[in-house]
PDB file of N, CA and C in Angstrom:
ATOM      1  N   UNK A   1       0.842  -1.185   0.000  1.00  0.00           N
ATOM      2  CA  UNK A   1       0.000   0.000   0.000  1.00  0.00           C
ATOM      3  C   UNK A   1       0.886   1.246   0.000  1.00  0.00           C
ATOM      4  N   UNK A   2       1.080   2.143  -0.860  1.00  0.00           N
ATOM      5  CA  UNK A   2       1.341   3.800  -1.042  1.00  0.00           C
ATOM      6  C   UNK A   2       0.651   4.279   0.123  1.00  0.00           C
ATOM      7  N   UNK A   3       1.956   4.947   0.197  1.00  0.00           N
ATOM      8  CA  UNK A   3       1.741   6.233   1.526  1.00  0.00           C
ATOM      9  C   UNK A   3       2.544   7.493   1.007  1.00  0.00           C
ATOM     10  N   UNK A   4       2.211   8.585   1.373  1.00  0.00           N
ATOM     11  CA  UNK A   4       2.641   9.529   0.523  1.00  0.00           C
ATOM     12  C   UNK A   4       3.535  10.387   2.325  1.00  0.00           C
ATOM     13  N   UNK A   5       3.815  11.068   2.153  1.00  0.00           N
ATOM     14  CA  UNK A   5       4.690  12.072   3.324  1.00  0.00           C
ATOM     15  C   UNK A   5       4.725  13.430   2.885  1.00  0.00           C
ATOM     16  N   UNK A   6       4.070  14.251   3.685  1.00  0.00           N
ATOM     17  CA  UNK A   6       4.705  15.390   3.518  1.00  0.00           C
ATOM     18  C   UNK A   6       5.716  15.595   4.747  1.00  0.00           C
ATOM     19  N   UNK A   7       6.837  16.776   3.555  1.00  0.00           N
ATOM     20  CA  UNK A   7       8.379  17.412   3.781  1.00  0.00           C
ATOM     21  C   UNK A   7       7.772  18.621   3.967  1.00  0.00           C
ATOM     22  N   UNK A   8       8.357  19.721   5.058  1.00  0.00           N
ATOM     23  CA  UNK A   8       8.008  20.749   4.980  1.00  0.00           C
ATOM     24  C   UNK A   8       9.284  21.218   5.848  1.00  0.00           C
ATOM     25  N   UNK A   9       9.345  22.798   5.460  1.00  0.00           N
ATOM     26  CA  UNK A   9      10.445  23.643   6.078  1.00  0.00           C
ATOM     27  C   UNK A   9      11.850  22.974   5.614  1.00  0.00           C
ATOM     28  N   UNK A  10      11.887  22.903   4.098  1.00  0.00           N
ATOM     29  CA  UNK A  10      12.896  22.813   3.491  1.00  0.00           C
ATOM     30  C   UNK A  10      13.936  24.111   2.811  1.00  0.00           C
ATOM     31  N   UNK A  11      14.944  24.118   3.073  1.00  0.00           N
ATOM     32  CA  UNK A  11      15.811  25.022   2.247  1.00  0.00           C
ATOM     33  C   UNK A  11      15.227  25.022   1.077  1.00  0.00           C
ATOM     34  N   UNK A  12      15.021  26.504   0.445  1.00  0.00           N
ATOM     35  CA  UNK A  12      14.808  26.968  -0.981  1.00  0.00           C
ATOM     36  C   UNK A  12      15.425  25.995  -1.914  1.00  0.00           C
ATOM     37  N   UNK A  13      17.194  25.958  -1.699  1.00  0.00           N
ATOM     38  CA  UNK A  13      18.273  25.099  -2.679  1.00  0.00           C
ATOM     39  C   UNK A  13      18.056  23.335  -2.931  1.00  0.00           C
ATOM     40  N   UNK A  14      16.818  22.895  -2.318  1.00  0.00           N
ATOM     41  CA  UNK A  14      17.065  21.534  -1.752  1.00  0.00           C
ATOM     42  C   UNK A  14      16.737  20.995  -3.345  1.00  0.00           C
ATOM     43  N   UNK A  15      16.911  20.426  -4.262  1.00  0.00           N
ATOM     44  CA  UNK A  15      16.393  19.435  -5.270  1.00  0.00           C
ATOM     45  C   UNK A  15      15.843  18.337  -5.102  1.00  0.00           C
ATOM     46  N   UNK A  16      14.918  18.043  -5.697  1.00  0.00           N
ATOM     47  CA  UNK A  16      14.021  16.580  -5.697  1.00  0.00           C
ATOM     48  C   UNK A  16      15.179  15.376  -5.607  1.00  0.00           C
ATOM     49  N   UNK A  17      16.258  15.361  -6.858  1.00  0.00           N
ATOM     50  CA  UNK A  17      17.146  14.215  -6.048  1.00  0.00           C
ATOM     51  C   UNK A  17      17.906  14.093  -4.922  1.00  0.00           C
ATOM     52  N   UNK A  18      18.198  15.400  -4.278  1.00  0.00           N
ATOM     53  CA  UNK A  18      18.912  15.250  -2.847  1.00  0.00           C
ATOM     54  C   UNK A  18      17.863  14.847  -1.936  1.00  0.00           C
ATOM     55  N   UNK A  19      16.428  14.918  -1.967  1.00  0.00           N
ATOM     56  CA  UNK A  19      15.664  14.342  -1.006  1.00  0.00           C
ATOM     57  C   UNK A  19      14.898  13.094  -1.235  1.00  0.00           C
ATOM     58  N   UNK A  20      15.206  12.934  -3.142  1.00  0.00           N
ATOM     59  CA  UNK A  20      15.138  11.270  -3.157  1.00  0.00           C
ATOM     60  C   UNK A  20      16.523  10.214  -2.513  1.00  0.00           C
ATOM     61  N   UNK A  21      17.563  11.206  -2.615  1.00  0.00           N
ATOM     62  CA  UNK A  21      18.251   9.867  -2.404  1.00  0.00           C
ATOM     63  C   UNK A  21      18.508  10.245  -0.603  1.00  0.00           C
ATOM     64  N   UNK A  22      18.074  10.981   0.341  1.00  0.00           N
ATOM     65  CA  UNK A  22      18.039  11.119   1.469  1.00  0.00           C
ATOM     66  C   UNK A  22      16.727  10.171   1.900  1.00  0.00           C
ATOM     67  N   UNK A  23      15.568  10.185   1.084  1.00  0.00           N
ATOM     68  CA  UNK A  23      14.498   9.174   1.552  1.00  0.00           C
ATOM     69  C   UNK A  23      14.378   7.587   1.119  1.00  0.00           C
ATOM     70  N   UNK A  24      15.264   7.491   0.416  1.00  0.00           N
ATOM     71  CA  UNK A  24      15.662   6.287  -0.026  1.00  0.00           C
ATOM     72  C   UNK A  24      16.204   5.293   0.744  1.00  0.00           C
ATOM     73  N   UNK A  25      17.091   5.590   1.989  1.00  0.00           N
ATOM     74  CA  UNK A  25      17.864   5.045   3.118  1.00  0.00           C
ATOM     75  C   UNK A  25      16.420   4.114   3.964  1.00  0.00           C
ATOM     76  N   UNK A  26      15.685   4.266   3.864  1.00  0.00           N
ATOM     77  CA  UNK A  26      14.272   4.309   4.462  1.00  0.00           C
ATOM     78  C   UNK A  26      13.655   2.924   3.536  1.00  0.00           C
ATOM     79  N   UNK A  27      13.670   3.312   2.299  1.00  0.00           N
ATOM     80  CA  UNK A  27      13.177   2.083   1.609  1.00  0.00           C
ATOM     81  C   UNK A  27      12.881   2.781  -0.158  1.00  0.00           C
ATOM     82  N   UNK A  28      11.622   1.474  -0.527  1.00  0.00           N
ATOM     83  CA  UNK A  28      11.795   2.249  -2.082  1.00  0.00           C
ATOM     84  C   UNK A  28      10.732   3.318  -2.559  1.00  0.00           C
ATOM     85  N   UNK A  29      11.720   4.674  -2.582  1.00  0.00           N
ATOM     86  CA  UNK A  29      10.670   6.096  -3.162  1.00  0.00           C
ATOM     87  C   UNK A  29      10.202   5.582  -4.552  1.00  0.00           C
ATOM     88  N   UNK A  30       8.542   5.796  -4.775  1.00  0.00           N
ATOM     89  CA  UNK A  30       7.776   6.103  -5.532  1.00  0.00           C
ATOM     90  C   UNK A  30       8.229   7.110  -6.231  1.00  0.00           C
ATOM     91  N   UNK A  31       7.915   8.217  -5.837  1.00  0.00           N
ATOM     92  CA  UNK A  31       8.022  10.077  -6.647  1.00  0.00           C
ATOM     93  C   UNK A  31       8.369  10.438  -5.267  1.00  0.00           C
ATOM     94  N   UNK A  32       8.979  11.804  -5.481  1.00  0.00           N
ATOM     95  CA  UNK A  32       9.305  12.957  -5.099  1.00  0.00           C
ATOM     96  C   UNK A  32       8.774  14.040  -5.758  1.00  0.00           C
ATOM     97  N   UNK A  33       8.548  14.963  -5.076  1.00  0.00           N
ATOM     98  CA  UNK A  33       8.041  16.736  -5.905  1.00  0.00           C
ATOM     99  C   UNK A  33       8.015  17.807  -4.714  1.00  0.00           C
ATOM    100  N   UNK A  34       8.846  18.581  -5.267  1.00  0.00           N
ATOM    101  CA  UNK A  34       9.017  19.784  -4.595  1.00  0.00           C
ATOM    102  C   UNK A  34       7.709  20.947  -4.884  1.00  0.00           C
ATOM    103  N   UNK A  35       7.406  21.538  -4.263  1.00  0.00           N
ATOM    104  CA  UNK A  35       6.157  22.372  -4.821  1.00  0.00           C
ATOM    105  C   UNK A  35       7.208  23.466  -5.040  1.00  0.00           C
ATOM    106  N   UNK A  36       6.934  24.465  -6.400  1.00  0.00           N
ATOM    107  CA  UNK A  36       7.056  25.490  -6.909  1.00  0.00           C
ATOM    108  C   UNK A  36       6.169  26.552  -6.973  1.00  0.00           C
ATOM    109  N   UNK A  37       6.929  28.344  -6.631  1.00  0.00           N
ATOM    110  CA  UNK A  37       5.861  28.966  -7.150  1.00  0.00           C
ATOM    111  C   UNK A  37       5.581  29.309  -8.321  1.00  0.00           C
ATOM    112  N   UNK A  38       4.224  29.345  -9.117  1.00  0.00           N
ATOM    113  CA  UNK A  38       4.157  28.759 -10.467  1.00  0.00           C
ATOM    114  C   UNK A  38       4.817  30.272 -11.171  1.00  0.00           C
ATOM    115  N   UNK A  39       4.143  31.360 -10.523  1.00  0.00           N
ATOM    116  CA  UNK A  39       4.762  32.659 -11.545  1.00  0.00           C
ATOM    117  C   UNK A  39       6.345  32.687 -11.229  1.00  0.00           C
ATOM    118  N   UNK A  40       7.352  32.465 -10.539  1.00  0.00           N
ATOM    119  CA  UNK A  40       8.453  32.709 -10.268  1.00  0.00           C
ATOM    120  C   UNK A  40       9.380  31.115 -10.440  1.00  0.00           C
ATOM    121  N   UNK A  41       8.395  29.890 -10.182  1.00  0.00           N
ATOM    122  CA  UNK A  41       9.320  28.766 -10.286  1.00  0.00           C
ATOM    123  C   UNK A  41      10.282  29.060  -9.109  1.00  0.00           C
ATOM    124  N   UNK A  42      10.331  28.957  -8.043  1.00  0.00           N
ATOM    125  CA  UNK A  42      11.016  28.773  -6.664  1.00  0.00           C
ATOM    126  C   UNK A  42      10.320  27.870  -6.051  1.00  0.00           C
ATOM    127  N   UNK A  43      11.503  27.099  -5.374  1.00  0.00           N
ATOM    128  CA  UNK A  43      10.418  26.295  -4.313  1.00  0.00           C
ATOM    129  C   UNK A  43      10.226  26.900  -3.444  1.00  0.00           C
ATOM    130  N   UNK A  44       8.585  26.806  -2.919  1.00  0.00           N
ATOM    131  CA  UNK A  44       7.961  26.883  -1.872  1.00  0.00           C
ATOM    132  C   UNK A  44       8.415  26.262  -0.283  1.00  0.00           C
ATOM    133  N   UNK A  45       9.375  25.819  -0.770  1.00  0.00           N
ATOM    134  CA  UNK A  45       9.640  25.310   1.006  1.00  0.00           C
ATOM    135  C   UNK A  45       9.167  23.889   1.267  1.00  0.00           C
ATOM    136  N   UNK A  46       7.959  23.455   0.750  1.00  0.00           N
ATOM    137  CA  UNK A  46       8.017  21.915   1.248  1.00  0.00           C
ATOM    138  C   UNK A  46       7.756  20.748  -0.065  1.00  0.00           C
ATOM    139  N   UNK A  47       7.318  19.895   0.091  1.00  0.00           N
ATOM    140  CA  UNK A  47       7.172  18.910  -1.121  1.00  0.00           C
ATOM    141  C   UNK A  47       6.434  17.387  -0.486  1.00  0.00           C
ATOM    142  N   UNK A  48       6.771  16.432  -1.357  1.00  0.00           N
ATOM    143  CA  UNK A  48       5.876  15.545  -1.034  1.00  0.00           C
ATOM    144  C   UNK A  48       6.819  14.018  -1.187  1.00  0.00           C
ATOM    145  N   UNK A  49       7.032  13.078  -0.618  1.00  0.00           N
ATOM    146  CA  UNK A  49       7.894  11.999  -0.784  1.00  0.00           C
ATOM    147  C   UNK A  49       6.738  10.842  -0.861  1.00  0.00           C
ATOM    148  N   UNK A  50       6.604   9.656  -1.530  1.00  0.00           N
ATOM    149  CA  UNK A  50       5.783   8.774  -2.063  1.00  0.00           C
ATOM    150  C   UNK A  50       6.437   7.471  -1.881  1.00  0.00           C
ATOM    151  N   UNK A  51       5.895   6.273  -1.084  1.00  0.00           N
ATOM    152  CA  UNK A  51       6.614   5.254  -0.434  1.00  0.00           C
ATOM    153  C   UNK A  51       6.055   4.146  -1.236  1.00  0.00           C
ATOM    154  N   UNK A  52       6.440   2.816  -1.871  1.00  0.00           N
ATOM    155  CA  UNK A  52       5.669   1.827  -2.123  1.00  0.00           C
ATOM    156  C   UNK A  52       4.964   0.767  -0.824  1.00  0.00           C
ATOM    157  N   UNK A  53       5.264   1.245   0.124  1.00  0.00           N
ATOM    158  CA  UNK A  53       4.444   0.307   1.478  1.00  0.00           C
ATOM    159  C   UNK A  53       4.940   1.586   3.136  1.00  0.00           C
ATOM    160  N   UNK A  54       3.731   1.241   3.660  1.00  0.00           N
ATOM    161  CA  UNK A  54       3.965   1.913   4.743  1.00  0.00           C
ATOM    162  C   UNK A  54       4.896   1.911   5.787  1.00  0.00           C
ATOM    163  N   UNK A  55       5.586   0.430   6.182  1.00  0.00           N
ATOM    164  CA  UNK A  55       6.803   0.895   7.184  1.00  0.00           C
ATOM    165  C   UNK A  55       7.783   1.692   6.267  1.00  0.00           C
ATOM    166  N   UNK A  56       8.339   1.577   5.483  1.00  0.00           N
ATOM    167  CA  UNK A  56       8.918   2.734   5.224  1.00  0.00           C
ATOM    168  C   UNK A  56       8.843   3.961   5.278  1.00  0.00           C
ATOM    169  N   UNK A  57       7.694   4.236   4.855  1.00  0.00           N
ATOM    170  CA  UNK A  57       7.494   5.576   5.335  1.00  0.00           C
ATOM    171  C   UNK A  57       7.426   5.881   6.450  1.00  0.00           C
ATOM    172  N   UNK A  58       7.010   5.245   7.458  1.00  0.00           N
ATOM    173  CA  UNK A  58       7.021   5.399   8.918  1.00  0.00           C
ATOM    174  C   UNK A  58       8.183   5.093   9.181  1.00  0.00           C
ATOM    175  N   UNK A  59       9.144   4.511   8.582  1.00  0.00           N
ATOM    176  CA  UNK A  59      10.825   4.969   9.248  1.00  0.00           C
ATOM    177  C   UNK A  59      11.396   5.788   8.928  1.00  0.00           C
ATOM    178  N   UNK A  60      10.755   6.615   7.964  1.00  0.00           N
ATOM    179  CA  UNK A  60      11.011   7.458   6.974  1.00  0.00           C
ATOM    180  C   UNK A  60      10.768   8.857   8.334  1.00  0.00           C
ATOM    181  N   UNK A  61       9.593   9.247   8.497  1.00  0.00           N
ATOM    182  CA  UNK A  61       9.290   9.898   9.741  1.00  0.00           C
ATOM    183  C   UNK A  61       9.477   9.609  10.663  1.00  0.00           C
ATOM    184  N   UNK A  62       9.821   8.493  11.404  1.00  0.00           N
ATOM    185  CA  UNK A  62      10.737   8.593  12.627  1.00  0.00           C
ATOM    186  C   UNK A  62      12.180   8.658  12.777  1.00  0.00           C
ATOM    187  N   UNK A  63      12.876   8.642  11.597  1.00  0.00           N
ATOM    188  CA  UNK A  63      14.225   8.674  11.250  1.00  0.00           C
ATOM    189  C   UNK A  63      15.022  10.128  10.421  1.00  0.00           C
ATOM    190  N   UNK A  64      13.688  11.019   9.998  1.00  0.00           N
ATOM    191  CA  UNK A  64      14.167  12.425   8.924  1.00  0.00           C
ATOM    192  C   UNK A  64      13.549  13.422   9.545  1.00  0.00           C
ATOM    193  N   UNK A  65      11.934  13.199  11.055  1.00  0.00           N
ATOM    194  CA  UNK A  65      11.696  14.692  11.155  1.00  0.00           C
ATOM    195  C   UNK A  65      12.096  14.968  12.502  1.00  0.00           C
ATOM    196  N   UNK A  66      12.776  16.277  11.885  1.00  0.00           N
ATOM    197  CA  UNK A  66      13.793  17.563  12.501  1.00  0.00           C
ATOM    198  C   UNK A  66      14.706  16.877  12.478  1.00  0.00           C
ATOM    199  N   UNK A  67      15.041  16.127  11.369  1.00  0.00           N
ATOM    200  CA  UNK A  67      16.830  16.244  11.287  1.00  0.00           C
ATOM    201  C   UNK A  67      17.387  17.608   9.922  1.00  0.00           C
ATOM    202  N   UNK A  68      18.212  18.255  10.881  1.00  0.00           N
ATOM    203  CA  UNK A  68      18.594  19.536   9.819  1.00  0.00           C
ATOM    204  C   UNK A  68      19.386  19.240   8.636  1.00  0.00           C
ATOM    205  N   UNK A  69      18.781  20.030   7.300  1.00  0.00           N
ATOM    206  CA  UNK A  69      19.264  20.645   6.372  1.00  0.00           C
ATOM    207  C   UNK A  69      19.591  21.627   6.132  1.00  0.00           C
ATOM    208  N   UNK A  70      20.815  21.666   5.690  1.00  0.00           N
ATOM    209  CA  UNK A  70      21.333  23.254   5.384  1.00  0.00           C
ATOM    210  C   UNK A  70      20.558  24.130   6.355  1.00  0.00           C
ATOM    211  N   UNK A  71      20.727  24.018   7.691  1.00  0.00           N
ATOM    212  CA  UNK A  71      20.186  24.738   8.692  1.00  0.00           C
ATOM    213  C   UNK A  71      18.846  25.180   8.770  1.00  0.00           C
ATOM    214  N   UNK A  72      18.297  24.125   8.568  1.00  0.00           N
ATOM    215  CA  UNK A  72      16.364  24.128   8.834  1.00  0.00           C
ATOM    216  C   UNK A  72      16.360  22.857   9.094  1.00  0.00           C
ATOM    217  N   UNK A  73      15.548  22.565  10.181  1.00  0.00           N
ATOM    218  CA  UNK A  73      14.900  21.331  10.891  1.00  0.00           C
ATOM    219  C   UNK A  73      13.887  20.825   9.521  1.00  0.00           C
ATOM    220  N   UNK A  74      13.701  20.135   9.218  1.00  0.00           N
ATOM    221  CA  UNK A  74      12.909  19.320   8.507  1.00  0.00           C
ATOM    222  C   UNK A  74      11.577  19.145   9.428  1.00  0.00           C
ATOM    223  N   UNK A  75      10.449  18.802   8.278  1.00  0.00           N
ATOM    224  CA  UNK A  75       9.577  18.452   9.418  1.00  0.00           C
ATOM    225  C   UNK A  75       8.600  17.526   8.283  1.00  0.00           C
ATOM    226  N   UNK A  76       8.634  16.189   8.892  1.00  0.00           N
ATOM    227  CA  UNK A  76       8.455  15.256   7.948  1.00  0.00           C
ATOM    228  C   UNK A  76       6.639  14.215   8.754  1.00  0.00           C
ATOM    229  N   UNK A  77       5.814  14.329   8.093  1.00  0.00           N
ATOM    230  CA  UNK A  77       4.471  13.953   8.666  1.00  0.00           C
ATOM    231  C   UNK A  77       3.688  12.701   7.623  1.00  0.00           C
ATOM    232  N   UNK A  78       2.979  12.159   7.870  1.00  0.00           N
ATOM    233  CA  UNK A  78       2.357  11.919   6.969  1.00  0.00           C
ATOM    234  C   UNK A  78       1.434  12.479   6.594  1.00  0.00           C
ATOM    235  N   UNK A  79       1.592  12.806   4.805  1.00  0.00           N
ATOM    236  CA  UNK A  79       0.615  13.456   4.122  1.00  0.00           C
ATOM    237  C   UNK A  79      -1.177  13.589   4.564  1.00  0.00           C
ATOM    238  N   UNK A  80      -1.848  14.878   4.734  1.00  0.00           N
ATOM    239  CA  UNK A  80      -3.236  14.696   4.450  1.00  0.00           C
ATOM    240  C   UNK A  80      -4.036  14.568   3.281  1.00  0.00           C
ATOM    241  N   UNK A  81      -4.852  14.001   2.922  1.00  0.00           N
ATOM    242  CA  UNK A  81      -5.595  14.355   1.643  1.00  0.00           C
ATOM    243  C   UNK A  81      -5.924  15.587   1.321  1.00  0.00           C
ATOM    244  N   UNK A  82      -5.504  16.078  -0.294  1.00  0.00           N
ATOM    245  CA  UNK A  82      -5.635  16.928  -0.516  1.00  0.00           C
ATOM    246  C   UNK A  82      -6.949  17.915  -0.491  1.00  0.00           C
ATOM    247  N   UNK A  83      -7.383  18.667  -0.193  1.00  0.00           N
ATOM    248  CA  UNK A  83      -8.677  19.345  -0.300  1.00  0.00           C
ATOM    249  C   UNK A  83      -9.129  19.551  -1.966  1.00  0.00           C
ATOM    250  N   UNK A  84     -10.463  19.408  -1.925  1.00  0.00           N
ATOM    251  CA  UNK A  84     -11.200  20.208  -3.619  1.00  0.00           C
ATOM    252  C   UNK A  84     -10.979  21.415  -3.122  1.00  0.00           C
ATOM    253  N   UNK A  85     -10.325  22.502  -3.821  1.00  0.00           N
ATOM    254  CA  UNK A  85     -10.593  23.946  -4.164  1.00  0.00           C
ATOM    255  C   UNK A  85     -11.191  24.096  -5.310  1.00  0.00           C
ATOM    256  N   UNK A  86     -11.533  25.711  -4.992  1.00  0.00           N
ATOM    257  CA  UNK A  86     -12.364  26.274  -6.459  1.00  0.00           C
ATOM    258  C   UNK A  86     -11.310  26.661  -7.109  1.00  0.00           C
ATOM    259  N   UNK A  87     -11.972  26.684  -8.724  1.00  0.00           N
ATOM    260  CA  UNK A  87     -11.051  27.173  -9.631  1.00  0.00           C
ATOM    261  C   UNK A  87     -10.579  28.863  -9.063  1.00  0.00           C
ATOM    262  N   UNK A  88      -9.376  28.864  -9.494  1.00  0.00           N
ATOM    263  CA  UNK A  88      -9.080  30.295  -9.441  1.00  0.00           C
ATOM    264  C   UNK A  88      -9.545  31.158 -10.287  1.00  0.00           C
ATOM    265  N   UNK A  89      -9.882  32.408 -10.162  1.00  0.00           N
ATOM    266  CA  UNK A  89     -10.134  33.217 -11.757  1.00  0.00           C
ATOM    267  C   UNK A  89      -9.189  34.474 -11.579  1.00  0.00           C
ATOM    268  N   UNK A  90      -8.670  34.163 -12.732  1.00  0.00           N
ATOM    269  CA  UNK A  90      -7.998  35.717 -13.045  1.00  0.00           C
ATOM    270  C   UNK A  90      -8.002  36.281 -14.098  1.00  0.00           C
TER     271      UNK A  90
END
């Protein structure tokens, strides 16, 4: 069973493969994705790590949250389901 994790309070600089192959120690990553902001393309600070079975991911979070990166505590949870929002209009 997939379990997904959210990463949050990540360094701006962090790349999707430095936190695939940091969540990998844990077991085998699905996806990784950093969220971006869409008009500027920066990351937003957190992202999402994707497990093929659940103890991993749960060693995954008892083994990565608040361990520091580039001087920010990590803070590693398991994911909530995403909410429906309304379309945006602009």
């Amino acid at each position: 069973m997939e379990k997904k994790l959210y990463v949050g309070n990540l360094p701006y600089t962090v790349q999707e493969d430095e936190l695939s192959t940091m969540f990998s120690e844990f077991g085998n990553v699905e996806s990784v994705v950093i969220i971006s902001d869409r008009a500027s393309g920066r990351s937003k600070g957190f992202g999402f790590v994707e497990y093929d079975d659940g103890e991993s991911a749960n060693s995954a979070v008892e083994g990565l949250n608040g361990k520091e990166i580039a001087g920010r505590k990590m803070i590693v949870s398991e994911a909530r389901p995403q909410e429906n929002r309304r379309p945006r209009r602009y």
